[in-house]
Protein backbone atom coordinates (compact mmCIF):
# COMPACT_ATOMS: atom_id res chain seq x y z
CA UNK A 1 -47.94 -23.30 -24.92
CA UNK A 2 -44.87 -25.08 -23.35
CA UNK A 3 -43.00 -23.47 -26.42
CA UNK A 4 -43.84 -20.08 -26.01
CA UNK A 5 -43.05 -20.63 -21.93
CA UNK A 6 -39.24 -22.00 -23.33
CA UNK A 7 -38.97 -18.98 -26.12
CA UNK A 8 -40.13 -16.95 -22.88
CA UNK A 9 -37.06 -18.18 -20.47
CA UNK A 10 -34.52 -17.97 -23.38
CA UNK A 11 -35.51 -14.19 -23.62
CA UNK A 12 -35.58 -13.72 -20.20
CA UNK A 13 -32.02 -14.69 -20.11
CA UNK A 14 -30.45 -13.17 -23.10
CA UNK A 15 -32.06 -9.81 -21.13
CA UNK A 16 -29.64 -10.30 -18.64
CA UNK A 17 -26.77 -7.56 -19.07
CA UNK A 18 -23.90 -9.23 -19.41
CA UNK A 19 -20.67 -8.19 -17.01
CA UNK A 20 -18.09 -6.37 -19.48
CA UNK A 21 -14.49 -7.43 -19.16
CA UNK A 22 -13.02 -5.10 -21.55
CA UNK A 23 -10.88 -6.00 -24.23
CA UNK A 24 -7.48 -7.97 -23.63
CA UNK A 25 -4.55 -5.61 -24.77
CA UNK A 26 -0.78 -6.90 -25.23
CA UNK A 27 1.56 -3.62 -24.33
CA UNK A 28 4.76 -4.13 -24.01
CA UNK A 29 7.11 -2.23 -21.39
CA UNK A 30 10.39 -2.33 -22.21
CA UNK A 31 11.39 -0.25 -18.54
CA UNK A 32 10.12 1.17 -15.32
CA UNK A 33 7.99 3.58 -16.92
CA UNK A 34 5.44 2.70 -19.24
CA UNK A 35 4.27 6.18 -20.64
CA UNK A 36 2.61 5.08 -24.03
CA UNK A 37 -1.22 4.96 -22.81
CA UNK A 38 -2.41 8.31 -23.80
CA UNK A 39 -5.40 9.96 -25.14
CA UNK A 40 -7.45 7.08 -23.89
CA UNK A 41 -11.48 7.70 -24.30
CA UNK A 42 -12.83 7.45 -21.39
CA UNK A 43 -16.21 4.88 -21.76
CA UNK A 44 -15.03 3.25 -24.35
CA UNK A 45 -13.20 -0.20 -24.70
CA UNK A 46 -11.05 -1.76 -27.86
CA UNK A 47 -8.54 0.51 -29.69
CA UNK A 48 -7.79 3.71 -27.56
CA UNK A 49 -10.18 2.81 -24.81
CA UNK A 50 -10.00 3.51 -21.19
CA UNK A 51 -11.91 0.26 -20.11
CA UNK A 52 -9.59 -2.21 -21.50
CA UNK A 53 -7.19 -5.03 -19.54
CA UNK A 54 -3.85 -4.09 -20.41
CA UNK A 55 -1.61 -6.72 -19.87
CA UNK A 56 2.68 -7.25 -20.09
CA UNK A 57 5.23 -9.22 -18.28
CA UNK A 58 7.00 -7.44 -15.65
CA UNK A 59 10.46 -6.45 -15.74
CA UNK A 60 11.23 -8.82 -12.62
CA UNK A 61 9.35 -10.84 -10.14
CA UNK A 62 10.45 -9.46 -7.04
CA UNK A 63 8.85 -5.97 -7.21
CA UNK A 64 5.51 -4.19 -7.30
CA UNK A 65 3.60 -2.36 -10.13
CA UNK A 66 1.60 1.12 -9.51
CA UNK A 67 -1.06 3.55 -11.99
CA UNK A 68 -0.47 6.47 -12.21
CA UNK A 69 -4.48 7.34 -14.03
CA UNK A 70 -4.46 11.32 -15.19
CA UNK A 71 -7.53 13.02 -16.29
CA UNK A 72 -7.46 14.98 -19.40
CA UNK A 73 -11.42 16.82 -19.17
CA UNK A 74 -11.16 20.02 -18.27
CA UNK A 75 -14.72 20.41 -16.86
CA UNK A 76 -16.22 17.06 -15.48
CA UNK A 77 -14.24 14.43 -13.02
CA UNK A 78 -14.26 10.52 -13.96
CA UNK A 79 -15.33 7.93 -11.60
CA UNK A 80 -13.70 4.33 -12.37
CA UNK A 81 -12.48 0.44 -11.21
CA UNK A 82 -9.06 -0.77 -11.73
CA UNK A 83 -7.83 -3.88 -10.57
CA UNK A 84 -4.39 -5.37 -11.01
CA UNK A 85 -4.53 -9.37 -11.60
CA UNK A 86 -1.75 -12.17 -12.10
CA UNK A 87 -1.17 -15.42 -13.45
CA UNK A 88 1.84 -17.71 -13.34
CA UNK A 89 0.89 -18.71 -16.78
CA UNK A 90 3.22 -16.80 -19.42
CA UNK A 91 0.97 -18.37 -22.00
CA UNK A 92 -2.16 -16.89 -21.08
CA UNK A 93 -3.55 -13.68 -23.00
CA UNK A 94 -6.92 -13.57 -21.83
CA UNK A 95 -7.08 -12.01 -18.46
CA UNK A 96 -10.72 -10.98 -19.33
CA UNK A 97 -11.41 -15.13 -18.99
CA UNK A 98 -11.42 -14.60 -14.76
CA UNK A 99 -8.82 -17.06 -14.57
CA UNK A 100 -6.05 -14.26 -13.21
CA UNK A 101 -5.73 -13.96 -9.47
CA UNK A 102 -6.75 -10.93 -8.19
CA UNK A 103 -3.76 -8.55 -6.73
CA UNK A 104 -5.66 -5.44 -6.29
CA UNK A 105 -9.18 -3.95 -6.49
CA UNK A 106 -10.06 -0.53 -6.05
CA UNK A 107 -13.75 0.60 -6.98
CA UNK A 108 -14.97 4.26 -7.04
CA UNK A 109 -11.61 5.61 -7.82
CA UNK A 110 -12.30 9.32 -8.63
CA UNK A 111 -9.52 11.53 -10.62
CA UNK A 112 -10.69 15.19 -11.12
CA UNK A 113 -10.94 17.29 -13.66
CA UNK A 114 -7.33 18.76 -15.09
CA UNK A 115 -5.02 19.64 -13.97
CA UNK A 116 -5.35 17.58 -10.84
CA UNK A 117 -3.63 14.63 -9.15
CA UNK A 118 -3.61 11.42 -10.56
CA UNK A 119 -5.63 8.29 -9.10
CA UNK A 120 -3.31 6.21 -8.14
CA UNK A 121 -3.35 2.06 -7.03
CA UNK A 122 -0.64 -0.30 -6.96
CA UNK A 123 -0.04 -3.83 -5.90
CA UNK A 124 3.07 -6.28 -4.89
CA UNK A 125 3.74 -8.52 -7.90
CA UNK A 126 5.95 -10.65 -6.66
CA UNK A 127 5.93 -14.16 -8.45
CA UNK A 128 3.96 -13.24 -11.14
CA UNK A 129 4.75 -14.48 -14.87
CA UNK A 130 2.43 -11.75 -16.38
CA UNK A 131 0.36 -8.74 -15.15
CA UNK A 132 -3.10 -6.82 -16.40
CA UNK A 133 -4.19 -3.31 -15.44
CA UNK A 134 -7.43 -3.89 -15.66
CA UNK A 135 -9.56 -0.52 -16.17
CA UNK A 136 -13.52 -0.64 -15.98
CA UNK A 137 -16.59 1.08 -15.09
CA UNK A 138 -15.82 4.72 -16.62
CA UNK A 139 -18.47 6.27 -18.54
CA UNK A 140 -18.53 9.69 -21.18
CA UNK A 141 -18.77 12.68 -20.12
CA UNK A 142 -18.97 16.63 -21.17
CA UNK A 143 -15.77 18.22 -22.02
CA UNK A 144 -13.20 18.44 -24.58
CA UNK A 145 -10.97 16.09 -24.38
CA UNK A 146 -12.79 13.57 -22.77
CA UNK A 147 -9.68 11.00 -22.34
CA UNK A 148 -6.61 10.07 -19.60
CA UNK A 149 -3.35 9.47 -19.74
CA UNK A 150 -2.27 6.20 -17.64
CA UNK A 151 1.29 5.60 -16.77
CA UNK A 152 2.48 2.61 -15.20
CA UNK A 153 5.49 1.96 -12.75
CA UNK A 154 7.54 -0.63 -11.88
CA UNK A 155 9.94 -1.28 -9.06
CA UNK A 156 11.71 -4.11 -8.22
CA UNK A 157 10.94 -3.33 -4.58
CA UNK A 158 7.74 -3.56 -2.25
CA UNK A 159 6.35 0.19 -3.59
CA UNK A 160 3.85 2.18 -1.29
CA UNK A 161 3.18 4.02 -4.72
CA UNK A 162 4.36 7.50 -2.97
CA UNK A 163 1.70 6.64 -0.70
CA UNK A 164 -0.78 8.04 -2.87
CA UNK A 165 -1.93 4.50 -3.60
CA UNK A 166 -5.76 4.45 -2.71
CA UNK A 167 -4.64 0.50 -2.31
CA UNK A 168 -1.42 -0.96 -2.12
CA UNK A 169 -2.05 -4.70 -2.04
CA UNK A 170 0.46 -8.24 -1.81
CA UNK A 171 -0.65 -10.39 -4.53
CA UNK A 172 -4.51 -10.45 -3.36
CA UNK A 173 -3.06 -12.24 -0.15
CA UNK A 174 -3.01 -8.48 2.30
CA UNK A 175 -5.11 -5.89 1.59
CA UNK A 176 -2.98 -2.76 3.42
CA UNK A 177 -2.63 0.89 2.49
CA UNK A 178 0.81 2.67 3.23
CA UNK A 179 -1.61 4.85 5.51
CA UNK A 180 -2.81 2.10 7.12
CA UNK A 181 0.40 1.09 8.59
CA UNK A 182 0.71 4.83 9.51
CA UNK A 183 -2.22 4.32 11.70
CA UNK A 184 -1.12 0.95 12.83
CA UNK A 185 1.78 2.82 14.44
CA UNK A 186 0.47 5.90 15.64
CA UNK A 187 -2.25 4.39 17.57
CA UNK A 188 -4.55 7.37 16.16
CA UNK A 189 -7.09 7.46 13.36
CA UNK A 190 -9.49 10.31 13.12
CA UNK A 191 -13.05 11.45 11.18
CA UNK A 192 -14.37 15.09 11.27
CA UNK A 193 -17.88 15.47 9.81
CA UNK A 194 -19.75 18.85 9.42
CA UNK A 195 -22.93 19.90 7.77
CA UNK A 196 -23.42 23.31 6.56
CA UNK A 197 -27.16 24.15 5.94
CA UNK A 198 -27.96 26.77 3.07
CA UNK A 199 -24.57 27.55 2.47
CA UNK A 200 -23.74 31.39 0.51
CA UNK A 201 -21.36 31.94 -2.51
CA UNK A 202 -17.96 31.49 -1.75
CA UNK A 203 -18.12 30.03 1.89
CA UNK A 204 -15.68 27.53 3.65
CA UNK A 205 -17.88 23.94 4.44
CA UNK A 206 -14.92 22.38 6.66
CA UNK A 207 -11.42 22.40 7.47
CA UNK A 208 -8.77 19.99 8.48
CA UNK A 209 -5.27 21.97 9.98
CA UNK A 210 -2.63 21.58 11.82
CA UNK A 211 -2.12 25.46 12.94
CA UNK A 212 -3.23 25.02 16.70
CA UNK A 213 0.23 24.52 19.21
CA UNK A 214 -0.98 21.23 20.35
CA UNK A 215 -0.84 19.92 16.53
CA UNK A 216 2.67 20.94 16.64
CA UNK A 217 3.61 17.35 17.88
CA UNK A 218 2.21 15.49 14.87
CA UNK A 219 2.32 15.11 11.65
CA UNK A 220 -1.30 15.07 9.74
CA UNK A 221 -1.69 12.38 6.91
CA UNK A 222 -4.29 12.56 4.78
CA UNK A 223 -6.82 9.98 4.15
CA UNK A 224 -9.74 11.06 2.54
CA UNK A 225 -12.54 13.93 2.22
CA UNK A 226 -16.28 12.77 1.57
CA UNK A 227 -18.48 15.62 0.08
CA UNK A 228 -22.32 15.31 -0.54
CA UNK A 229 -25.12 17.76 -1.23
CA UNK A 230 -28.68 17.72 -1.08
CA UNK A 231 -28.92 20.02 -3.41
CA UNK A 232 -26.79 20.53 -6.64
CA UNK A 233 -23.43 22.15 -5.73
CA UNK A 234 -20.20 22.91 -6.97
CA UNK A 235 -17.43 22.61 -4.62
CA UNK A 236 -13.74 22.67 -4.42
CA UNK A 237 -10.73 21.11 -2.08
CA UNK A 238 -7.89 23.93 -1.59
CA UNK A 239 -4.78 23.78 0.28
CA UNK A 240 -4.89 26.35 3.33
CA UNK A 241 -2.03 28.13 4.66
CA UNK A 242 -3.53 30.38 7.52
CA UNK A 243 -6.53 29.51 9.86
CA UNK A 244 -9.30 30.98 9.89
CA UNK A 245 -10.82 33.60 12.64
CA UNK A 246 -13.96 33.29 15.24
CA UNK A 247 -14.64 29.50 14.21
CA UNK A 248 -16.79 26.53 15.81
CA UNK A 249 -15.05 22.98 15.82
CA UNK A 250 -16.25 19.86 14.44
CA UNK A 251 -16.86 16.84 16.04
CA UNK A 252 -14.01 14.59 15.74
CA UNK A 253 -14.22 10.99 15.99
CA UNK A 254 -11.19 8.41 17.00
CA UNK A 255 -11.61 5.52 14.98
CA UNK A 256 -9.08 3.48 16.48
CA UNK A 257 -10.90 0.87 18.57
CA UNK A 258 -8.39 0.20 21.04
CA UNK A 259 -7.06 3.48 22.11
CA UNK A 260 -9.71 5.49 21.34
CA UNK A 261 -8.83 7.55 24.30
CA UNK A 262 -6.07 9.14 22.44
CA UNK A 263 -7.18 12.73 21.20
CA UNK A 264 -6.57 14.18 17.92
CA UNK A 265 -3.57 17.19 17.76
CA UNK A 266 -5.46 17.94 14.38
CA UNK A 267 -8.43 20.44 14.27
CA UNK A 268 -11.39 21.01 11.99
CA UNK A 269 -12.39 24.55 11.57
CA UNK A 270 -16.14 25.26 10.55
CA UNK A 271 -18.62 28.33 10.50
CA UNK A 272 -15.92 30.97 10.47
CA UNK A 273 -16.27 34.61 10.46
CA UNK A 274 -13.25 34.79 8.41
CA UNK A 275 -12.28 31.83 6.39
CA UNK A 276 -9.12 30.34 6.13
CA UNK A 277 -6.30 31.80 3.72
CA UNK A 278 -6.36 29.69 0.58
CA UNK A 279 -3.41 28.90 -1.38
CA UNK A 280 -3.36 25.96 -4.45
CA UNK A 281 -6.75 24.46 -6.09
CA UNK A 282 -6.54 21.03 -5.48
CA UNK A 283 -10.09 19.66 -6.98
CA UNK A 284 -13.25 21.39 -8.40
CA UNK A 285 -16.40 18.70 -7.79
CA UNK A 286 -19.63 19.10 -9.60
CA UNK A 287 -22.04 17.04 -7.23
CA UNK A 288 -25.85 16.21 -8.65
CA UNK A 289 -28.34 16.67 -6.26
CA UNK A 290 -28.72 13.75 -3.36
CA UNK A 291 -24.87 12.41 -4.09
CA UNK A 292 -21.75 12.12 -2.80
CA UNK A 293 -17.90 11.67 -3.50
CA UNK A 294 -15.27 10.15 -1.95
CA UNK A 295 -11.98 12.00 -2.93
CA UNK A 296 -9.00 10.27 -1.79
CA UNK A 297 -6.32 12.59 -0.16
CA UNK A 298 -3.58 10.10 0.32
CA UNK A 299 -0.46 11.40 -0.42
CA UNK A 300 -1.38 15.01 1.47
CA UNK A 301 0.62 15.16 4.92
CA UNK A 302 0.97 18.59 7.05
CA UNK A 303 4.30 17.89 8.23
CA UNK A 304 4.71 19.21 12.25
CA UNK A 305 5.02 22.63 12.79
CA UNK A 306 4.03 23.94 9.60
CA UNK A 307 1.26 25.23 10.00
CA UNK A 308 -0.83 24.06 6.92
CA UNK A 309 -4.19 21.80 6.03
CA UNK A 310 -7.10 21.18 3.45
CA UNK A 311 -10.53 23.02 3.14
CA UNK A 312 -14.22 21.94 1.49
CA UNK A 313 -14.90 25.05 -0.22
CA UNK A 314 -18.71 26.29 -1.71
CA UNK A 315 -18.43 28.07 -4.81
CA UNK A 316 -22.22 29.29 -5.41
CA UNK A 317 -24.68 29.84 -3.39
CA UNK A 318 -27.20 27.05 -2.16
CA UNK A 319 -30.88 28.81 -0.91
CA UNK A 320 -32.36 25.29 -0.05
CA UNK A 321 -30.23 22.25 0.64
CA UNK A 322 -26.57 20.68 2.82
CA UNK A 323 -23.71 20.25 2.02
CA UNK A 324 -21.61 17.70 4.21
CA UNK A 325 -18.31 17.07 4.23
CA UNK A 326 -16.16 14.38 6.05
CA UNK A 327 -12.18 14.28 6.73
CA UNK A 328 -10.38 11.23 7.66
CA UNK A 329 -6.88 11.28 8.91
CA UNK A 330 -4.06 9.65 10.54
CA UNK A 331 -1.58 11.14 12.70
CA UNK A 332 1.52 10.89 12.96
């Protein structure tokens, strides 16, 4: 009996799913641009994976290091992790062995379907004897190709990545976004959230523009858009470049604790009679029933007086079910 309890705990463990670390890749940059990670499968690990640590020493230890990740399916986005560790050890080839500090780490990055923007993280190096891009958590999906390209940068200066970094970090000691400073300064961070019930074919969900006078004064930065359905739906994010006629306005929230008196010169435009004038196909989201994604829009400003902004976009009819979507913002 008090076997068969031990041969029961041994199983019991080896049941446990183990954490995958990927496999520990040597690449060797020999510039600022690293270019040679192409074609990688997405889901897969070891030669001509995505979820591998790729690993080099930087060009200097001054600078910072951003990822560029580019999506090569041409019908289904990829949702994935990447982190950015360092060691001081020049030795070491095993950042998979947890023994690398942590510079960056960015869950839930989402890269759409091509052609689209890349995901994009970075981190400050600065000190560091050797660096891994460490790339997890993507799985297979429909669609031919099903791989990304991933470039990598270096400068030998503090980098905000374009600010299109969904995190720019400083060697795991800060943990601040280009935007963040953005909002730090302008003393104004904004949500808009609006729920469209049963929404037709081909029908705006929400809008975030800076056409009204008072918007004039600010510029709009981009943070994010967070879409979820109740229903399936297909959806997409297009650049607008007129507003739209007869419209209600969504609620918008300050998020900025200590001046959350300040209002936003931003507006979100919802239930229009005649939706805004689209111009450029930024994303195309295929959203399973009861889900949601978090799209990151850094990088996206409506510079003052120009009359420009984003939309959430319903491409087919939905006869039972919500679709919600949620802008954040700074301003500027």
């Amino acid at each position: 009996m008090r076997r068969l309890k031990i041969l029961a705990a041994l199983l019991a463990i080896l049941s446990v799913p183990s954490l995958s670390r990927g496999t520990d890749v040597n690449i060797f940059p020999n510039g600022p641009i690293y270019s040679n990670l192409r074609s990688l499968v997405w889901g897969t690990s070891g030669s001509n994976g995505f979820n591998n640590n790729f690993f080099f020493t930087p060009i200097n230890q001054t600078g910072s290091v951003c990822v560029y990740v580019y999506n090569n399916n041409p019908t289904n986005i990829h949702v994935f992790t990447g982190s950015i560790t360092i060691t001081a050890n020049s030795q070491s080839t095993t950042p998979s062995d947890l023994s690398w500090t942590v510079a960056a780490n960015n869950s839930k990055l989402t890269v759409a379907s091509s052609p689209s923007v890349p995901a994009v993280f970075g981190a400050i190096i600065a000190g560091a004897a050797q660096v891994s891009i460490n790339l997890s958590g993507s799985s297979t999906q429909a669609g031919n190709p099903d791989t990304s390209n991933v470039v990598i940068a270096q400068s030998s200066q503090a980098s905000s990545c374009g600010t299109a970094a969904a995190n720019m970090t400083s060697a795991g000691i800060l943990s601040s976004s280009a935007d963040q400073g953005v909002s730090d300064i302008a003393q104004s961070s904004f949500a808009a959230q609006f729920t469209f019930t049963n929404p037709g074919a081909s029908k705006m969900i929400n809008s975030l523009s800076a056409f009204t006078a008072t918007a004039f004064a600010k510029k709009i930065y981009f943070k994010s858009v967070l879409v979820s359905c109740s229903a399936a739906c297909d959806e997409q994010i297009f650049l607008i470049t007129a507003p739209g006629t007869t419209c209600l306005s969504a609620n918008v929230s300050n998020k900025n604790i200590l001046f959350n008196s300040t209002n936003a010169t931003a507006s979100s435009q919802v239930s229009c009679t005649v939706d805004p004038t689209q111009s450029t196909l930024i994303y195309r989201l295929q959203i399973p029933a009861g889900q949601a994604l978090l799209i990151p829009l850094d990088g996206f400003i409506s510079p003052a007086q120009s009359g420009s902004g984003l939309e959430v976009f319903n491409v087919a009819n939905i006869a039972a079910g919500t679709v919600s979507a949620t802008f954040e913002w700074f301003e500027k």
